[in-house]
C-alpha atoms as a PDB file:
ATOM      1  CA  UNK A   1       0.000   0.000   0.000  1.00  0.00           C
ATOM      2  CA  UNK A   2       1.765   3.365  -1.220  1.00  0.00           C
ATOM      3  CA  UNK A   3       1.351   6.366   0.964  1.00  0.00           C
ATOM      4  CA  UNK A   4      -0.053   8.447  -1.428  1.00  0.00           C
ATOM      5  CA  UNK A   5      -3.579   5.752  -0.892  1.00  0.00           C
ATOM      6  CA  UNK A   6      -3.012   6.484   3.016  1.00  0.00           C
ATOM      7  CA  UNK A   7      -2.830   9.167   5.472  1.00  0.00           C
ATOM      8  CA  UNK A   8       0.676   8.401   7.406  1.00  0.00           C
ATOM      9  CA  UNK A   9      -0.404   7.777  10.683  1.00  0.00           C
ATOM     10  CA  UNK A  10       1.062   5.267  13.601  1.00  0.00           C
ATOM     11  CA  UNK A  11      -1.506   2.328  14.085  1.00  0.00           C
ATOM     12  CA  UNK A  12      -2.742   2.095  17.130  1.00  0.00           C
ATOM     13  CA  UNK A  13      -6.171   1.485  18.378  1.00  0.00           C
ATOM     14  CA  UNK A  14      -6.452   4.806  18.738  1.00  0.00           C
ATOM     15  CA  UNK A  15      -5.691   6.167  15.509  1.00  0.00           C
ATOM     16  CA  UNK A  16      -7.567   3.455  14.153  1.00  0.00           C
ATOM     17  CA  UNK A  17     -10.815   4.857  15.857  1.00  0.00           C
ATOM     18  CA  UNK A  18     -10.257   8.352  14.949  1.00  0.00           C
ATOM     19  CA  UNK A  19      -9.730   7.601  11.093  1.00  0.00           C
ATOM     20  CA  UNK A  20     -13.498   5.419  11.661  1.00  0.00           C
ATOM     21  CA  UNK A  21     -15.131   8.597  13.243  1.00  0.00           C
ATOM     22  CA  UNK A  22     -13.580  10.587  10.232  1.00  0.00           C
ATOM     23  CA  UNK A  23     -14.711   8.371   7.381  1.00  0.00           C
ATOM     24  CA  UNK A  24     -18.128   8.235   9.021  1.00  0.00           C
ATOM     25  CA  UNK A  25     -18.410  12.346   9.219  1.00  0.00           C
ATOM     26  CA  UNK A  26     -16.682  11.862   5.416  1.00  0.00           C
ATOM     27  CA  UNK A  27     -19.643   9.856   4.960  1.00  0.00           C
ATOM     28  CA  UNK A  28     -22.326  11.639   6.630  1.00  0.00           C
ATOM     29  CA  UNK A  29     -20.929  14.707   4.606  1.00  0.00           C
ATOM     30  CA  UNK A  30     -20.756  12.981   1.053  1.00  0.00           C
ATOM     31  CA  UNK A  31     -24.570  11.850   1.978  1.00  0.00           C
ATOM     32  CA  UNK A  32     -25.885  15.291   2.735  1.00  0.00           C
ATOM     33  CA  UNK A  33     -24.279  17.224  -0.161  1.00  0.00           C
ATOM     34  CA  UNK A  34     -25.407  14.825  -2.927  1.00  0.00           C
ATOM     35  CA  UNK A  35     -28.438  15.065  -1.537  1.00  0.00           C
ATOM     36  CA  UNK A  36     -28.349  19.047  -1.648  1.00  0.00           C
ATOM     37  CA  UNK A  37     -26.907  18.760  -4.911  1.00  0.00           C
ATOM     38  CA  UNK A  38     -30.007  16.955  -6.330  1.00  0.00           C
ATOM     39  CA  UNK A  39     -32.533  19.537  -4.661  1.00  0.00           C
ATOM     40  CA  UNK A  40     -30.283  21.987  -6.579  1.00  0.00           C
ATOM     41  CA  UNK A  41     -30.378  19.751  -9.970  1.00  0.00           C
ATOM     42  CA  UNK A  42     -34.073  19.554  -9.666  1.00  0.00           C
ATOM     43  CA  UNK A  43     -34.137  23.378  -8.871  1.00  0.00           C
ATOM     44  CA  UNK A  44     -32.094  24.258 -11.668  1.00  0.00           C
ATOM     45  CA  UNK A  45     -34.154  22.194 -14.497  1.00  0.00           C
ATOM     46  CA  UNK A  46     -37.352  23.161 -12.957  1.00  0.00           C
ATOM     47  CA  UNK A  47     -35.663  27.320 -13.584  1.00  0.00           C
ATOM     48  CA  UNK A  48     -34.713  26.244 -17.267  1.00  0.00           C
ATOM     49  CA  UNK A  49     -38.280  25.043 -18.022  1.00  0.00           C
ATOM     50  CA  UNK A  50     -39.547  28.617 -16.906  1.00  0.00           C
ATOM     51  CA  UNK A  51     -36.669  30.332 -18.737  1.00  0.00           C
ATOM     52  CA  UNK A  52     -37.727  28.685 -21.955  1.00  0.00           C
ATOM     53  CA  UNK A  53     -40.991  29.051 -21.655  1.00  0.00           C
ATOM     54  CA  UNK A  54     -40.767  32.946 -20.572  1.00  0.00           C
ATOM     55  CA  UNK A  55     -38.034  33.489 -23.490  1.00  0.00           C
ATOM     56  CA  UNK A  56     -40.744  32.387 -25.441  1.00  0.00           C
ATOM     57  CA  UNK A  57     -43.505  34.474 -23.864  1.00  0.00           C
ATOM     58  CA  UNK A  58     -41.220  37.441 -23.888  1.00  0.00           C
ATOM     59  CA  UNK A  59     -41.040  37.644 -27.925  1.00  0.00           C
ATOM     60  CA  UNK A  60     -44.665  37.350 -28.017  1.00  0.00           C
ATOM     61  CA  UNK A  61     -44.726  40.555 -25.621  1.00  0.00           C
ATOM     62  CA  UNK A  62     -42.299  42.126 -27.203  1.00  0.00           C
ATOM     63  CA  UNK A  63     -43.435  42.013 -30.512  1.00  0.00           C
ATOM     64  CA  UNK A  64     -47.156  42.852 -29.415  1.00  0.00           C
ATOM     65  CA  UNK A  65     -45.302  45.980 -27.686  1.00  0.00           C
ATOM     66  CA  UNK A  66     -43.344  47.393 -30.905  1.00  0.00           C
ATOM     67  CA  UNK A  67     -46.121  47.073 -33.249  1.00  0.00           C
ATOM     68  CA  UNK A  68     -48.510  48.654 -30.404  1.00  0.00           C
ATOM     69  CA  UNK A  69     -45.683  51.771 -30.344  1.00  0.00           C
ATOM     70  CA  UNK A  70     -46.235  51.639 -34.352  1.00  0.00           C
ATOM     71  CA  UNK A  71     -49.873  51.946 -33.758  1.00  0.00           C
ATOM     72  CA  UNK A  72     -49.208  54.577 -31.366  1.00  0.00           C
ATOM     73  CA  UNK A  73     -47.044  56.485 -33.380  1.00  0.00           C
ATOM     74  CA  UNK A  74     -49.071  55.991 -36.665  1.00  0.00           C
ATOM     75  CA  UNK A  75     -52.226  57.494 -34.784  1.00  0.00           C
ATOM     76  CA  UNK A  76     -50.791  60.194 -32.580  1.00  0.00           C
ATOM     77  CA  UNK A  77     -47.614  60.940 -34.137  1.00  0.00           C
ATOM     78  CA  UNK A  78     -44.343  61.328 -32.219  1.00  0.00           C
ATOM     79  CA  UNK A  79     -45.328  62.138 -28.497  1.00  0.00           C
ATOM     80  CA  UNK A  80     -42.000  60.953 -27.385  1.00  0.00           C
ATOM     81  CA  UNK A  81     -40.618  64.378 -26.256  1.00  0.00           C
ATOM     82  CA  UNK A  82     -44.080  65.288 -24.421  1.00  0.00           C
ATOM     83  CA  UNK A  83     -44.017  61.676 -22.327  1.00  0.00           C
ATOM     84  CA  UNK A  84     -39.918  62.119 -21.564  1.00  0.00           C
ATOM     85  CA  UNK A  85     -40.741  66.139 -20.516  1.00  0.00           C
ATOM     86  CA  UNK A  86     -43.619  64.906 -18.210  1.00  0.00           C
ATOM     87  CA  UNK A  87     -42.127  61.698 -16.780  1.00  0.00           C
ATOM     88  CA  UNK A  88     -41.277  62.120 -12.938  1.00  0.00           C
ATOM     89  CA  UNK A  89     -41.558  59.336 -11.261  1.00  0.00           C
ATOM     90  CA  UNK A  90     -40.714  55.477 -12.192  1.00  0.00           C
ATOM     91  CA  UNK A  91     -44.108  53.761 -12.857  1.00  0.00           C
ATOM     92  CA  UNK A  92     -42.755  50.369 -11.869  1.00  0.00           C
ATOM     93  CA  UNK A  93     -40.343  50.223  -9.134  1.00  0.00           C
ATOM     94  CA  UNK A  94     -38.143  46.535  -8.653  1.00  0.00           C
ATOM     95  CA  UNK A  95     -37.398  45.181  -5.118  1.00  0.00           C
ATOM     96  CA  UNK A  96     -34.698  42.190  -4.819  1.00  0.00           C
ATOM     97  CA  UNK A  97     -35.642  39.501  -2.099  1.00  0.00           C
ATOM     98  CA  UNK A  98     -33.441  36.249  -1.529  1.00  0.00           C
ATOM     99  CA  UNK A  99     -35.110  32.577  -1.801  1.00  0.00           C
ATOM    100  CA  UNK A 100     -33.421  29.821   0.487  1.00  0.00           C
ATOM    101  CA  UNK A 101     -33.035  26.480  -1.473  1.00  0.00           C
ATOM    102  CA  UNK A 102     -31.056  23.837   0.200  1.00  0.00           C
ATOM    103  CA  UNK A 103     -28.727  26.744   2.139  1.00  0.00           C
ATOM    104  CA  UNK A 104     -28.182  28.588  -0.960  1.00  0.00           C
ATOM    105  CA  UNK A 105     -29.487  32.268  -1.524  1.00  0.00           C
ATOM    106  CA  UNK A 106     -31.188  32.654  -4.912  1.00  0.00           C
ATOM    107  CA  UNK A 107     -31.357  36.610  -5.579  1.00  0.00           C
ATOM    108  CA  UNK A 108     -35.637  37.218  -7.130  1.00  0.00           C
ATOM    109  CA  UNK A 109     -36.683  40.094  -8.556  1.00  0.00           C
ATOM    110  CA  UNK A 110     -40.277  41.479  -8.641  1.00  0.00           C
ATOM    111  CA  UNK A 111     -42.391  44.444  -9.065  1.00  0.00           C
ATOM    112  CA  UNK A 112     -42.727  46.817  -5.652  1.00  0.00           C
ATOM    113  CA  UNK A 113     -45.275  49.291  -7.076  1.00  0.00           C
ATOM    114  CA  UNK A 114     -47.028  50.866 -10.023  1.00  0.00           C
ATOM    115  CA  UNK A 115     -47.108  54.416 -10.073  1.00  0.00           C
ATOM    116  CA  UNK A 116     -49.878  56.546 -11.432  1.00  0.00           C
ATOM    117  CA  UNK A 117     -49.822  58.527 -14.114  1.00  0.00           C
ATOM    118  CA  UNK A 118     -49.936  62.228 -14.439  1.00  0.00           C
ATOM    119  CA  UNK A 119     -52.482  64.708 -15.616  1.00  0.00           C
ATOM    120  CA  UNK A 120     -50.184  65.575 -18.532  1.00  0.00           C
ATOM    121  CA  UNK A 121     -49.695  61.771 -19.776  1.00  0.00           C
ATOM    122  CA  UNK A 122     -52.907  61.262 -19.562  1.00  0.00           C
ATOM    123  CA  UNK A 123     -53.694  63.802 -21.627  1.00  0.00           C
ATOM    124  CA  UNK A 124     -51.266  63.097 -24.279  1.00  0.00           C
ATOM    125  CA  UNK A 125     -52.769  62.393 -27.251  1.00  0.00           C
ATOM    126  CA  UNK A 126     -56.275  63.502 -26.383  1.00  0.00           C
ATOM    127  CA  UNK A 127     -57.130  64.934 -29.640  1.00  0.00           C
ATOM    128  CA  UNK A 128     -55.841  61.963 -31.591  1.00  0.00           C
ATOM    129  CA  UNK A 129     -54.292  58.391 -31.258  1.00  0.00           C
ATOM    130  CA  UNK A 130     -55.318  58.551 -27.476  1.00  0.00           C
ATOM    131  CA  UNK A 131     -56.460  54.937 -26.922  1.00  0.00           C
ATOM    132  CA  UNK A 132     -53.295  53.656 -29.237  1.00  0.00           C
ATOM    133  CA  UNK A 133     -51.072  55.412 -26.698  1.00  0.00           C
ATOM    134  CA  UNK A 134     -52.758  53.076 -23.516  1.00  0.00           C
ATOM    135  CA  UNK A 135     -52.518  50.290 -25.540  1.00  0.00           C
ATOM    136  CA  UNK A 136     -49.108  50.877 -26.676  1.00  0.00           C
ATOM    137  CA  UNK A 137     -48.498  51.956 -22.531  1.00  0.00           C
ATOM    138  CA  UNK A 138     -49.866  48.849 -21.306  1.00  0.00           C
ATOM    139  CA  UNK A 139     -48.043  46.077 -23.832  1.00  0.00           C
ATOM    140  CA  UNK A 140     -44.673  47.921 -22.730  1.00  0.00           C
ATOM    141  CA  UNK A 141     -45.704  47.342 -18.940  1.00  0.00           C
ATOM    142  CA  UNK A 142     -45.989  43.607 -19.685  1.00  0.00           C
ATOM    143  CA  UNK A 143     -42.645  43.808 -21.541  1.00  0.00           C
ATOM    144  CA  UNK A 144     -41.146  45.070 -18.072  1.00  0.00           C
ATOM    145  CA  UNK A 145     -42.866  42.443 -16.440  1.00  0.00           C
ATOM    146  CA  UNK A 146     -42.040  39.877 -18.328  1.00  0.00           C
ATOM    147  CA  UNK A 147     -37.950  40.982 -18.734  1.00  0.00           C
ATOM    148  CA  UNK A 148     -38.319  41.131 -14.806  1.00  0.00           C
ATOM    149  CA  UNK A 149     -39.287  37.533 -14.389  1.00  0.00           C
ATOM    150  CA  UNK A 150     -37.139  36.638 -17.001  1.00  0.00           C
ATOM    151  CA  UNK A 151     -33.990  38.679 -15.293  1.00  0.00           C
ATOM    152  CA  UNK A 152     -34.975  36.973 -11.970  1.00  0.00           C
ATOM    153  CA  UNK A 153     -34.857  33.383 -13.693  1.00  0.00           C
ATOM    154  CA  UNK A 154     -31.680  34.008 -15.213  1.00  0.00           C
ATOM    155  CA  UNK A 155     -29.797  35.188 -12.377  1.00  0.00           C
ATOM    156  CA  UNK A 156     -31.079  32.274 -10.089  1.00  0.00           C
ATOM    157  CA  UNK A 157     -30.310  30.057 -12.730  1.00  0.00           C
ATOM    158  CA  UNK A 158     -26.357  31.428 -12.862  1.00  0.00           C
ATOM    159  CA  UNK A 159     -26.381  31.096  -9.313  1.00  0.00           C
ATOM    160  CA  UNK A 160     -27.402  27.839  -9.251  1.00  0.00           C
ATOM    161  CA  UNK A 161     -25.165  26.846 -11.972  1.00  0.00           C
ATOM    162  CA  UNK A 162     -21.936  27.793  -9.921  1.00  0.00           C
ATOM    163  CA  UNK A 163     -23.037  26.392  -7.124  1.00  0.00           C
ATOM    164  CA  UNK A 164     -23.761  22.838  -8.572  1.00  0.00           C
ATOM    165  CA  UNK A 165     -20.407  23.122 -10.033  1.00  0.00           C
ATOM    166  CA  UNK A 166     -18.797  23.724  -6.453  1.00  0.00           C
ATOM    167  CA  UNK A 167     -21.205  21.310  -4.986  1.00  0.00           C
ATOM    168  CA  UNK A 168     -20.479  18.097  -7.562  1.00  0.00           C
ATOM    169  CA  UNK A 169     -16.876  19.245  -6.976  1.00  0.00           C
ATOM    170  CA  UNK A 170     -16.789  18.636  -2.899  1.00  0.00           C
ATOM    171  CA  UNK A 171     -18.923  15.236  -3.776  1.00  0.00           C
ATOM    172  CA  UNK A 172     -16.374  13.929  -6.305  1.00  0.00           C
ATOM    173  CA  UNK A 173     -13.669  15.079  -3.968  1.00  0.00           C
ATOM    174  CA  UNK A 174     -15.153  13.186  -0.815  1.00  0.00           C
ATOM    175  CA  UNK A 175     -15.935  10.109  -2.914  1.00  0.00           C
ATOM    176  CA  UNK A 176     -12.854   9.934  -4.822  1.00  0.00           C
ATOM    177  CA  UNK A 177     -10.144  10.978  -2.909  1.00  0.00           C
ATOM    178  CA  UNK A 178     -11.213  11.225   0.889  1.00  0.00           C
ATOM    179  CA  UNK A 179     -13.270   8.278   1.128  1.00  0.00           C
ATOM    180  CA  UNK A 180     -10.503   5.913  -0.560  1.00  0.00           C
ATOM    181  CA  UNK A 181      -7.577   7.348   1.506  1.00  0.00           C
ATOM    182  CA  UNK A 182      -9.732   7.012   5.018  1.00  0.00           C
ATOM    183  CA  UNK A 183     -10.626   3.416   3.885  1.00  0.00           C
ATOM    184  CA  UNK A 184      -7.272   2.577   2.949  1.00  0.00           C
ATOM    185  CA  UNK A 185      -5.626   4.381   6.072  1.00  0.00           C
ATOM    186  CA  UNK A 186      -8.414   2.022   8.356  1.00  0.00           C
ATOM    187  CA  UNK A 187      -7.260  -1.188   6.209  1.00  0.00           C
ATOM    188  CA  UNK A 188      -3.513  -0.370   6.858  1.00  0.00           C
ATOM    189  CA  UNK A 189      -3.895   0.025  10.518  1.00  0.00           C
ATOM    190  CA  UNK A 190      -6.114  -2.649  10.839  1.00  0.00           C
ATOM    191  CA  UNK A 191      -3.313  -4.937   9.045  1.00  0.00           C
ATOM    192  CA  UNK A 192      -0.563  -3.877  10.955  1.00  0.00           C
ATOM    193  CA  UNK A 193      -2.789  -4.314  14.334  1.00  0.00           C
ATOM    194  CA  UNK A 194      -3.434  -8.284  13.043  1.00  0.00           C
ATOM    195  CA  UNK A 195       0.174  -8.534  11.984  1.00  0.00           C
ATOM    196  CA  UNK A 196       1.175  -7.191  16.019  1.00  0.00           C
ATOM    197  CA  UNK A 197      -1.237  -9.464  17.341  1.00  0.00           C
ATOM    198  CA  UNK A 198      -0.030 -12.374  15.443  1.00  0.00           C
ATOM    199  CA  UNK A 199       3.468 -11.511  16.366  1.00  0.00           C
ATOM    200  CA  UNK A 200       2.381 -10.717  20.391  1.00  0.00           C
ATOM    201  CA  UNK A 201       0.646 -14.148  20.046  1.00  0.00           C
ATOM    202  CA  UNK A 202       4.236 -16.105  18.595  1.00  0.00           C
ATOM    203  CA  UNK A 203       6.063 -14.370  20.900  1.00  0.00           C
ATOM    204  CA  UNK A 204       4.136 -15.230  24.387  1.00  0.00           C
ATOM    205  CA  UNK A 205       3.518 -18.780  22.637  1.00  0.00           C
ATOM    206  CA  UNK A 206       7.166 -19.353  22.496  1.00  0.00           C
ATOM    207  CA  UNK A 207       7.943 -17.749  26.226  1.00  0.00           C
ATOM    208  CA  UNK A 208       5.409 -20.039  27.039  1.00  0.00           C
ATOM    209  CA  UNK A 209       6.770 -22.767  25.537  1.00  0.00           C
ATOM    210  CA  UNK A 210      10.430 -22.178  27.307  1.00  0.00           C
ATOM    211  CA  UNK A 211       8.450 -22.116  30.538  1.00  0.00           C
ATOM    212  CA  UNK A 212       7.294 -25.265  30.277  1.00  0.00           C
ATOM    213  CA  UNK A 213      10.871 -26.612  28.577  1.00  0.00           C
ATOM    214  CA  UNK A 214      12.312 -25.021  31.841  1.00  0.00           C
ATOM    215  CA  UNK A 215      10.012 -26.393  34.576  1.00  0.00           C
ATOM    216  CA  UNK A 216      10.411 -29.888  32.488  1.00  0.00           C
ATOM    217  CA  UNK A 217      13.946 -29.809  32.905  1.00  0.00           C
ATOM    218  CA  UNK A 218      14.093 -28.870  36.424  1.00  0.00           C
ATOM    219  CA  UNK A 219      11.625 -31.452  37.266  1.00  0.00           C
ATOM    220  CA  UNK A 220      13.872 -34.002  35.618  1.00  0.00           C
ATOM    221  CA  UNK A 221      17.015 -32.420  37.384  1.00  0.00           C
ATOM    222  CA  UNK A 222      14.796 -33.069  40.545  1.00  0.00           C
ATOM    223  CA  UNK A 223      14.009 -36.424  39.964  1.00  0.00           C
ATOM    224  CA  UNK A 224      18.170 -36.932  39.078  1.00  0.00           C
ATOM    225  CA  UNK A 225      19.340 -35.780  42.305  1.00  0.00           C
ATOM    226  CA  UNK A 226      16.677 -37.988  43.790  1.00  0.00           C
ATOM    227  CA  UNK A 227      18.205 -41.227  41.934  1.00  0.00           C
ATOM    228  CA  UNK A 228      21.506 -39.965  43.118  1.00  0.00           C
ATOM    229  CA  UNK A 229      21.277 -38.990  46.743  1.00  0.00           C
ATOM    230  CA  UNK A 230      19.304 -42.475  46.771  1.00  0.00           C
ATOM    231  CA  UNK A 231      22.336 -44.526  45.460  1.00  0.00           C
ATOM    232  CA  UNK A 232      25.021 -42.916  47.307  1.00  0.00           C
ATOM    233  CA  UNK A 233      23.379 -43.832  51.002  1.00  0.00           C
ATOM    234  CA  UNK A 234      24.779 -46.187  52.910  1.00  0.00           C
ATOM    235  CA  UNK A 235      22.536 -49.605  53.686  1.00  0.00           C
ATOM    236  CA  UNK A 236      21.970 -50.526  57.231  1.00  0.00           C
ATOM    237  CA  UNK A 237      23.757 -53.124  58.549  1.00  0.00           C
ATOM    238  CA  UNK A 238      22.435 -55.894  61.110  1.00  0.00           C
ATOM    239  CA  UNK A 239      24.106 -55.443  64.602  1.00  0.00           C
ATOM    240  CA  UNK A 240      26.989 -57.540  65.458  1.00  0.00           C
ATOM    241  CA  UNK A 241      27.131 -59.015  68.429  1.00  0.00           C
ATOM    242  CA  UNK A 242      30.787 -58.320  70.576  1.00  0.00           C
ATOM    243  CA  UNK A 243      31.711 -61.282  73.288  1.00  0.00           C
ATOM    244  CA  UNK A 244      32.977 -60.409  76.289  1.00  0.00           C
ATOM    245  CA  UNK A 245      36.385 -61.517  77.481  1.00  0.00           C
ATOM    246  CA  UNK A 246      34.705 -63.725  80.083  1.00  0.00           C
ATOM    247  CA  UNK A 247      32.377 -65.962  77.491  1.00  0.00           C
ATOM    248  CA  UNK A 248      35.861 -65.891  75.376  1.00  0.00           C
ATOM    249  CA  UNK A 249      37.253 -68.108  78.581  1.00  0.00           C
ATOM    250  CA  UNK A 250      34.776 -70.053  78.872  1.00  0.00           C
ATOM    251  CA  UNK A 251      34.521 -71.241  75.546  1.00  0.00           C
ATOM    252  CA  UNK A 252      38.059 -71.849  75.457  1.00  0.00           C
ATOM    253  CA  UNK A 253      37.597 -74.009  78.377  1.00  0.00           C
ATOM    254  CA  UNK A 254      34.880 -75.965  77.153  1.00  0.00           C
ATOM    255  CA  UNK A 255      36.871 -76.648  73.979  1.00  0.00           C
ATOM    256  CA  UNK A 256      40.051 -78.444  76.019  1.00  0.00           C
ATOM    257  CA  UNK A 257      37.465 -80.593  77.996  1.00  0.00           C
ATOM    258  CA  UNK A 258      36.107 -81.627  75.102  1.00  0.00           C
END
């Protein structure tokens, strides 16, 4: 096993139960972002569906708004300079809130207010082309409408797109490269914990083994000096009896009368 697959680390029991808690937070952690990353997939499809279909919706509006101007113009001729002159306050206003999808902020955009319009705008056009003007007015307040939604669906959907990037990026790099080197780190220490236990096993196997070769040959050492001291003893003799020099006399005398 190379140490570029392993975190170098002394095995011990220890270590061996710290690199388990980390691959289980490495685990935990790989679980919950690919599991935010796939609220933030489904997010970011669901976004393109409503892009498409508003891109779509927009060049409807759009065009409905530029011939509606034509109109406008064709009727009432150019009233540009009159509705620039008596503008003074933004119709529609824009307010920016922030949408909270699986911890990420996605900036929205939508329409605060709708101002009202002045004496003088409403009386451009009067005498001619005055109903082409509303018209035209109104199909250029859906435009803005529409470009708002539009301009709030694109910049979520930028968001989103970086942070799925950054998001697949921490899952790859959890499940490719921290993962594997926890796992193999655990299998090395585990490995070299066996191969100490198999050699703490040999070695109190073979110190047991002289134990026993010891006590064996002092036992037979024992049982030696037994056979020895028992062989060099002296026997016990019978008692002898010692004559007197009296019964030596007498016997002597009995002899010569014999």
């Amino acid at each position: 096993m190379s140490g570029k697959n392993r975190l170098n680390i002394f095995p011990t029991r220890m270590a061996l139960t710290l690199m388990k808690i980390k691959f289980k937070g490495a685990a935990t952690g790989h679980s919950l972002l690919k599991k935010k990353s796939d609220a933030l997939t489904m997010r970011f499809r669901k976004i393109l569906a409503h892009i498409v279909e508003n891109k779509q919706l927009m060049g409807t509006t759009m065009r409905d708004a530029s011939f509606s101007l034509a109109a406008a113009k064709y009727a009432a001729g150019d009233f540009s300079n009159s509705v620039i002159e008596n503008v003074t306050t933004a119709n529609i206003s824009v307010r920016m809130t922030t949408e909270n999808v699986a911890g990420v902020h996605l900036p929205t955009f939508e329409k605060l207010s709708e101002g009202t319009i002045s004496t003088t705008q409403e009386l451009t056009g009067l005498s001619k082309g005055g109903q082409q003007i509303n018209k035209s007015r109104e199909s250029h307040i859906k435009a803005v409408e529409a470009l708002i939604a539009l301009a709030s669906l694109q910049t979520a959907f930028i968001t989103l797109d970086e942070v799925i990037k950054i998001t697949n990026r921490r899952v790859n790099a959890i499940e490719y490269v921290v993962k594997p080197r926890l796992e193999n780190t655990i299998n090395y220490i585990i490995t070299e914990l066996d191969e100490s236990e198999r050699e703490e096993f040999y070695r109190l196997k073979k110190v047991q083994g002289k134990k026993k070769k010891d006590m064996k040959a002092k036992e037979n050492q024992k049982a030696l000096d037994l056979e020895q001291a028992s062989m060099t003893t002296p026997t016990q003799l019978h008692p002898v009896k010692v004559k007197s020099m009296i019964e030596d006399e007498d016997e002597e005398k009995e002899l010569l009368y014999e």
